[in-house]
N, C-alpha and C. Protein backbone atom coordinates (compact mmCIF):
# COMPACT_ATOMS: atom_id res chain seq x y z
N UNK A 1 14.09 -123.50 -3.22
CA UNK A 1 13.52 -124.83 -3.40
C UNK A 1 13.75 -125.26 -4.85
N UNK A 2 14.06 -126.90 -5.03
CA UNK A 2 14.77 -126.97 -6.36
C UNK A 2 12.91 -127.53 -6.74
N UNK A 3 13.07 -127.36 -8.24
CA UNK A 3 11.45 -127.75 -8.73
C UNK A 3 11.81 -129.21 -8.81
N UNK A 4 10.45 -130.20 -8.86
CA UNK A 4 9.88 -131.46 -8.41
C UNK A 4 10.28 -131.71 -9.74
N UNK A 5 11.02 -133.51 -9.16
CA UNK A 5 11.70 -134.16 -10.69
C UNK A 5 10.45 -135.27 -10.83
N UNK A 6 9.80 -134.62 -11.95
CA UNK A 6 8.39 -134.82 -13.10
C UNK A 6 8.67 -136.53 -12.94
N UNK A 7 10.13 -137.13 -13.99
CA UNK A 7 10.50 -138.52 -13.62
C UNK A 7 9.94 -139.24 -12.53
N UNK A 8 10.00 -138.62 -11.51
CA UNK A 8 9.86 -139.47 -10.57
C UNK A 8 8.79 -140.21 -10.10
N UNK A 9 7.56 -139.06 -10.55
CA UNK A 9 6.18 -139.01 -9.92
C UNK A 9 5.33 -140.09 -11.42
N UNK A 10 5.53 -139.60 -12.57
CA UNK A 10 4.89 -139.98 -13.58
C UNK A 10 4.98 -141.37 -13.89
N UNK A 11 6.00 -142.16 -13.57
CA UNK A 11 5.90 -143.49 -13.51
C UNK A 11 4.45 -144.16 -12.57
N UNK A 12 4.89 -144.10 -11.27
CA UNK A 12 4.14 -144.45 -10.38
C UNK A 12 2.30 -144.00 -11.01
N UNK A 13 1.96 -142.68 -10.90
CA UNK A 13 0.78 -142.44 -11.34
C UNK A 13 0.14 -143.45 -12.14
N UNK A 14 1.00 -143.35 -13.08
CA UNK A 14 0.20 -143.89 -14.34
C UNK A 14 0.18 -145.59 -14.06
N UNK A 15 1.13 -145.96 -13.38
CA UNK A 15 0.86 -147.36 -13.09
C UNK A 15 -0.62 -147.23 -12.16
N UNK A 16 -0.35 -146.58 -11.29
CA UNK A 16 -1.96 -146.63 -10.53
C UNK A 16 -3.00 -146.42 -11.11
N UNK A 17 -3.22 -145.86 -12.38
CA UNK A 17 -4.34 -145.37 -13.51
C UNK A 17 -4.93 -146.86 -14.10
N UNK A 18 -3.35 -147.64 -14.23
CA UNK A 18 -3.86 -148.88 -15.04
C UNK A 18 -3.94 -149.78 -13.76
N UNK A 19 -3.93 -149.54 -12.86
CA UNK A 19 -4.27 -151.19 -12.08
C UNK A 19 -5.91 -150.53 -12.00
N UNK A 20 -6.26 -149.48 -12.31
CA UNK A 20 -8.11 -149.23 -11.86
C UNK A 20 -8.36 -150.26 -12.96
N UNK A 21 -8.20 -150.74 -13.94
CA UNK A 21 -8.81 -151.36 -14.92
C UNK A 21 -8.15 -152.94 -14.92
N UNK A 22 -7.31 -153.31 -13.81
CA UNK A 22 -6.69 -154.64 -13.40
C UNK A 22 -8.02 -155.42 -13.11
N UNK A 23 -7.79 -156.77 -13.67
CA UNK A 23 -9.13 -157.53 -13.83
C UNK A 23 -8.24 -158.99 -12.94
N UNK A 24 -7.20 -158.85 -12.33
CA UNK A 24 -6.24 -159.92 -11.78
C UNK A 24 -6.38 -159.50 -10.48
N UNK A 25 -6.37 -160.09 -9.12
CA UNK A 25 -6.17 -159.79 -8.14
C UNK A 25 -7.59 -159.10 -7.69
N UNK A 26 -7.74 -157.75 -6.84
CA UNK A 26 -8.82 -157.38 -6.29
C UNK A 26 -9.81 -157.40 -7.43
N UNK A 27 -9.73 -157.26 -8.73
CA UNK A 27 -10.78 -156.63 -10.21
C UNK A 27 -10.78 -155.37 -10.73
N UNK A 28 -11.07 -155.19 -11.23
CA UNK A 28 -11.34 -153.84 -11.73
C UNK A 28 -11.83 -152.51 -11.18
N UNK A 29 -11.46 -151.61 -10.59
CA UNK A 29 -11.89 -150.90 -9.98
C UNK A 29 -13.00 -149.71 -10.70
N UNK A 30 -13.95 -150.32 -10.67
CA UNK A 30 -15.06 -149.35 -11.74
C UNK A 30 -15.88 -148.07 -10.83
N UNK A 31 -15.69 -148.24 -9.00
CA UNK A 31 -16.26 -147.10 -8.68
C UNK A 31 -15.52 -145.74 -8.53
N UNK A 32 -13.98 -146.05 -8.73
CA UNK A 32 -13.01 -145.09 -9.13
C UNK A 32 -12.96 -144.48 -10.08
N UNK A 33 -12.80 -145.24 -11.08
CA UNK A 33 -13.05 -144.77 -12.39
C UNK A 33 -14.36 -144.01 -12.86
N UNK A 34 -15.24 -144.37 -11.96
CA UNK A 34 -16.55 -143.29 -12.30
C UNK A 34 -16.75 -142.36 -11.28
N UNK A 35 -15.77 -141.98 -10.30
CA UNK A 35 -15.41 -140.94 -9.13
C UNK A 35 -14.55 -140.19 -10.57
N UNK A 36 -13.21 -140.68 -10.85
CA UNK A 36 -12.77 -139.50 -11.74
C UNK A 36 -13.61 -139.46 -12.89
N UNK A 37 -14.54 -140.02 -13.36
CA UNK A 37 -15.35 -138.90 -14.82
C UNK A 37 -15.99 -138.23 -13.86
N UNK A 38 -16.99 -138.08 -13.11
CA UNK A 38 -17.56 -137.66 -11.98
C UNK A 38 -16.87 -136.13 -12.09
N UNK A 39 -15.66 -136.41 -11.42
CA UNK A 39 -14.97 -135.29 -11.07
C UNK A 39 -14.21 -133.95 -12.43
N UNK A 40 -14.57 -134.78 -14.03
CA UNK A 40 -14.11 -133.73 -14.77
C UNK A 40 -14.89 -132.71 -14.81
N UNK A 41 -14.55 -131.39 -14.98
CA UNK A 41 -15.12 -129.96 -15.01
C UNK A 41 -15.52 -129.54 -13.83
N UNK A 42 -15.02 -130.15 -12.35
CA UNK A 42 -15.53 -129.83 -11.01
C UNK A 42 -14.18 -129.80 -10.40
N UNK A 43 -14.70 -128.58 -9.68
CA UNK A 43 -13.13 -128.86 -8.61
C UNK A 43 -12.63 -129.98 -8.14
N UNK A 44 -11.31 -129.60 -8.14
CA UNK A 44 -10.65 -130.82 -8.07
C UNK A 44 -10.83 -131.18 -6.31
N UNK A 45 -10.95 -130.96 -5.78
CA UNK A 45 -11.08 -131.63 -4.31
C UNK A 45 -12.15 -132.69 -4.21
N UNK A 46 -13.50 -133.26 -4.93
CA UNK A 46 -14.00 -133.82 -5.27
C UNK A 46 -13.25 -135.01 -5.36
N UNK A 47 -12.61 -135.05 -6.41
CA UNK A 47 -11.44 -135.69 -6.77
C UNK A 47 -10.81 -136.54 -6.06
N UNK A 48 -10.08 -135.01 -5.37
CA UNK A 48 -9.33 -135.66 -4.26
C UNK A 48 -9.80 -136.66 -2.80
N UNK A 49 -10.88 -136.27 -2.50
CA UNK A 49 -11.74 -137.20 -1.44
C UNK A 49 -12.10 -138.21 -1.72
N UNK A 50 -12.73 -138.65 -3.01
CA UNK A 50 -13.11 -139.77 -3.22
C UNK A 50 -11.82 -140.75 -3.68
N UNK A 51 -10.62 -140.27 -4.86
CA UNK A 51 -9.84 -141.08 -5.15
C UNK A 51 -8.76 -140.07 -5.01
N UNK A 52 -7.89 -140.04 -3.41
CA UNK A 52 -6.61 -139.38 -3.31
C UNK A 52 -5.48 -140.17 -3.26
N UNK A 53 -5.99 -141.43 -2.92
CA UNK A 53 -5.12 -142.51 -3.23
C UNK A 53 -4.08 -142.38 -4.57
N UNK A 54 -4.59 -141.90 -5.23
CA UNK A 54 -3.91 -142.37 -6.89
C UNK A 54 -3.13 -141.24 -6.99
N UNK A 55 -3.13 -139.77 -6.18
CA UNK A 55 -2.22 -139.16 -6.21
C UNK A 55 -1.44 -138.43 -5.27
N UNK A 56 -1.02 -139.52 -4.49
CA UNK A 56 0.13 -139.42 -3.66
C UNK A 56 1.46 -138.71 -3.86
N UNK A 57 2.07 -139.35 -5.30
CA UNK A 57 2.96 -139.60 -5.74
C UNK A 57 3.20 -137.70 -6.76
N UNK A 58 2.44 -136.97 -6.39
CA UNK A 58 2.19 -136.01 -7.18
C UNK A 58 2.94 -134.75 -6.79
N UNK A 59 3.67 -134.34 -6.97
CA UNK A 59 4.39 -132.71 -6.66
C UNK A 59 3.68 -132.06 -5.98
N UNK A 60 3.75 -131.53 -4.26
CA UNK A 60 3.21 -130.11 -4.17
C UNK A 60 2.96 -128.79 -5.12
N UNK A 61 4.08 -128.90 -5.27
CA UNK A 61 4.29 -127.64 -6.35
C UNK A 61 4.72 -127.53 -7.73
N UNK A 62 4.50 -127.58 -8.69
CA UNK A 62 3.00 -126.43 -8.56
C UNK A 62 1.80 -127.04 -8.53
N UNK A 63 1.13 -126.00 -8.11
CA UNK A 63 -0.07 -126.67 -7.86
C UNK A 63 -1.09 -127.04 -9.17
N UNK A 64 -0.74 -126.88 -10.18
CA UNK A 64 -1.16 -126.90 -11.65
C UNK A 64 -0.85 -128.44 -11.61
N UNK A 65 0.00 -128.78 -11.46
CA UNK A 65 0.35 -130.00 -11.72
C UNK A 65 -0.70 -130.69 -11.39
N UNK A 66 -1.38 -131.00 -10.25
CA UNK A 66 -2.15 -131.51 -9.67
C UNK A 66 -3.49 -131.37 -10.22
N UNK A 67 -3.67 -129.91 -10.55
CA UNK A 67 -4.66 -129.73 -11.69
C UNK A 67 -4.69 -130.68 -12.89
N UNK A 68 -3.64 -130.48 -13.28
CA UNK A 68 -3.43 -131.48 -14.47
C UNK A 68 -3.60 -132.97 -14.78
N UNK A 69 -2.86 -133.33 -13.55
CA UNK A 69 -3.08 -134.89 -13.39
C UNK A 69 -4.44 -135.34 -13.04
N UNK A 70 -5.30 -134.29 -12.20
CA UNK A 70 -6.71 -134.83 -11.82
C UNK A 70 -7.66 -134.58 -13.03
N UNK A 71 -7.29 -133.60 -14.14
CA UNK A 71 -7.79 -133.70 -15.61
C UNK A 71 -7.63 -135.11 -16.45
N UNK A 72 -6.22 -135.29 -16.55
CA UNK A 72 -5.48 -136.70 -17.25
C UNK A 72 -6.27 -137.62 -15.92
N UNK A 73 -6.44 -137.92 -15.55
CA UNK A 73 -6.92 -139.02 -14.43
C UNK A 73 -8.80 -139.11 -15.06
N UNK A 74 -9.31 -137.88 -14.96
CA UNK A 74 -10.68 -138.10 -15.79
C UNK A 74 -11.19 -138.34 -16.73
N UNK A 75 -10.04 -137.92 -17.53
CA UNK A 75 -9.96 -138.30 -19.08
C UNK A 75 -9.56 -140.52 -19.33
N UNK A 76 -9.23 -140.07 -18.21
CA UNK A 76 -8.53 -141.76 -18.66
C UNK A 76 -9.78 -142.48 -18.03
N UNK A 77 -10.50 -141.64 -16.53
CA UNK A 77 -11.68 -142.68 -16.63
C UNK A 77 -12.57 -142.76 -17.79
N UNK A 78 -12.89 -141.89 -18.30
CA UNK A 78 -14.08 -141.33 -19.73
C UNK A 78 -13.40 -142.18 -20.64
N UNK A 79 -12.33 -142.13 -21.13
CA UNK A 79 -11.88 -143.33 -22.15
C UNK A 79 -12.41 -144.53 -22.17
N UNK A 80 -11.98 -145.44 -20.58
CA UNK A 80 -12.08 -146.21 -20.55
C UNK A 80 -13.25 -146.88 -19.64
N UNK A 81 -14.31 -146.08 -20.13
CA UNK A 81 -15.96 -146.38 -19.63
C UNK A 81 -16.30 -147.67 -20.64
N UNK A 82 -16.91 -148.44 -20.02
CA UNK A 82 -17.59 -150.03 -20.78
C UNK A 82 -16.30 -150.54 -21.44
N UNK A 83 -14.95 -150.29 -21.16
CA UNK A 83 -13.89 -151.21 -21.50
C UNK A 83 -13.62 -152.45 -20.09
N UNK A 84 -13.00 -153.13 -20.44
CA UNK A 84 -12.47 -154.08 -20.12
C UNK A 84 -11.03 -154.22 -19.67
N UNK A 85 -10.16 -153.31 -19.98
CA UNK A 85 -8.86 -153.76 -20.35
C UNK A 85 -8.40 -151.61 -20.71
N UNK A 86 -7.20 -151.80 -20.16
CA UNK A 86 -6.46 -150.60 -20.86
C UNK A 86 -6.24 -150.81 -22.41
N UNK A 87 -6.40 -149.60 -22.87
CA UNK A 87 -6.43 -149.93 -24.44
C UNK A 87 -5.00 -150.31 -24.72
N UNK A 88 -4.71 -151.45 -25.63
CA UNK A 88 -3.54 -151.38 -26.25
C UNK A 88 -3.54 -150.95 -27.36
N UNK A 89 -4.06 -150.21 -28.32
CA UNK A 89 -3.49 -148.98 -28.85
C UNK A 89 -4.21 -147.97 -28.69
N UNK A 90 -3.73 -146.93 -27.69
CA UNK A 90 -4.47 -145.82 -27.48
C UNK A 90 -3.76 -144.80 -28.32
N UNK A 91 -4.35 -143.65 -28.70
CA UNK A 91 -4.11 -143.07 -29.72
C UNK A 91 -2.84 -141.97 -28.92
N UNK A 92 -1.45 -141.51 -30.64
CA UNK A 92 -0.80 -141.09 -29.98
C UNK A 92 -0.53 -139.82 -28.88
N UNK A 93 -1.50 -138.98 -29.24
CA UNK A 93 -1.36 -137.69 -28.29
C UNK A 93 -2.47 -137.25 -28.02
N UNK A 94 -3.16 -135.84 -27.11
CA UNK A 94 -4.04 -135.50 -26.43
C UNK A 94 -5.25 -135.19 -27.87
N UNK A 95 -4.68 -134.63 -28.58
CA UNK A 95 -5.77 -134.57 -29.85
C UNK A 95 -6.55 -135.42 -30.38
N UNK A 96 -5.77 -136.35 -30.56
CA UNK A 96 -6.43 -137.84 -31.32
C UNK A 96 -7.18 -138.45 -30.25
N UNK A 97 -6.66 -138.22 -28.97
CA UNK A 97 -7.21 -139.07 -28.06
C UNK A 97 -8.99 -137.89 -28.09
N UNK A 98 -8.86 -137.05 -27.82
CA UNK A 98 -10.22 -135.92 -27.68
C UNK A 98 -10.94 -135.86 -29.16
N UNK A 99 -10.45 -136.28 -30.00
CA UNK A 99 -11.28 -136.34 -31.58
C UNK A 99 -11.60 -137.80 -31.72
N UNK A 100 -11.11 -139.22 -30.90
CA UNK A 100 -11.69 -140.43 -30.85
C UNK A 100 -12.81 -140.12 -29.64
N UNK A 101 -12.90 -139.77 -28.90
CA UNK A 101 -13.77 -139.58 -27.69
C UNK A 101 -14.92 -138.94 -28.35
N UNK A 102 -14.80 -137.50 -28.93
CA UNK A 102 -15.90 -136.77 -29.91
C UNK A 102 -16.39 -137.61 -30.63
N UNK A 103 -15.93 -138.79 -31.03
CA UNK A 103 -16.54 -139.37 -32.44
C UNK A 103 -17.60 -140.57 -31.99
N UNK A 104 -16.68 -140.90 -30.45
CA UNK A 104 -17.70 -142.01 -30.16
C UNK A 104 -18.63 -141.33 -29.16
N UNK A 105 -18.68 -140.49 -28.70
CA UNK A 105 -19.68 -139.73 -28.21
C UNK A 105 -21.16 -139.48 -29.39
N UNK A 106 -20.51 -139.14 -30.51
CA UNK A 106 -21.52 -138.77 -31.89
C UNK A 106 -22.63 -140.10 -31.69
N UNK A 107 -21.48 -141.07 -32.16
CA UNK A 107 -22.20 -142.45 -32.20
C UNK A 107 -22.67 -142.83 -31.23
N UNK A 108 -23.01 -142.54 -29.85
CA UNK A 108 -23.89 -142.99 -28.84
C UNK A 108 -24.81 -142.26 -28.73
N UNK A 109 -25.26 -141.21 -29.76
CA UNK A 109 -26.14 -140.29 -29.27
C UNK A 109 -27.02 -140.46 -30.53
């Protein structure tokens, strides 16, 4: 079996990540977005029942992958809790993005 071309799948996903926060057409999908924070640090089948829709497009194998994306999928709901809009400048990589999250976590508490 040849391994799953990453290209293919990662487009699509991530377009489905940003129409949850599409405010054109159906609205914003805010009970999704609080199904995946919901679902960070819990098995992922959770996940998958409530919002499997969004990953269709995802490699059988490996099965990490899927792990992964239903992590990146929770993280992007938790980002974008009481937003409006996908951020246009979201920070460049997984660090900055988890040390802006820590910081505004500080400040709500």
């Amino acid at each position: 079996m040849s391994p799953p071309n990453h290209d293919a799948w990662i487009g699509p996903f991530i377009g489905r990540l940003k129409s949850l926060m599409s405010t054109t057409g159906r609205g914003m999908d805010r009970a999704t977005l609080s199904h995946l924070r919901r679902g960070l640090g819990k098995p992922i089948d959770a996940t998958l029942a409530e919002a499997g829709w969004l990953f269709v497009s995802i490699p059988e194998h490996p099965r990490s992958a899927l792990d992964n994306v239903c992590l990146v999928a929770g993280l992007f709901g938790l980002w974008h809790q009481g937003r409006d809009a996908v951020a246009d400048d979201p920070p460049p990589n997984l660090g900055a993005s988890l040390h802006a999250l820590a910081a505004e976590e500080r400040r709500r508490t």
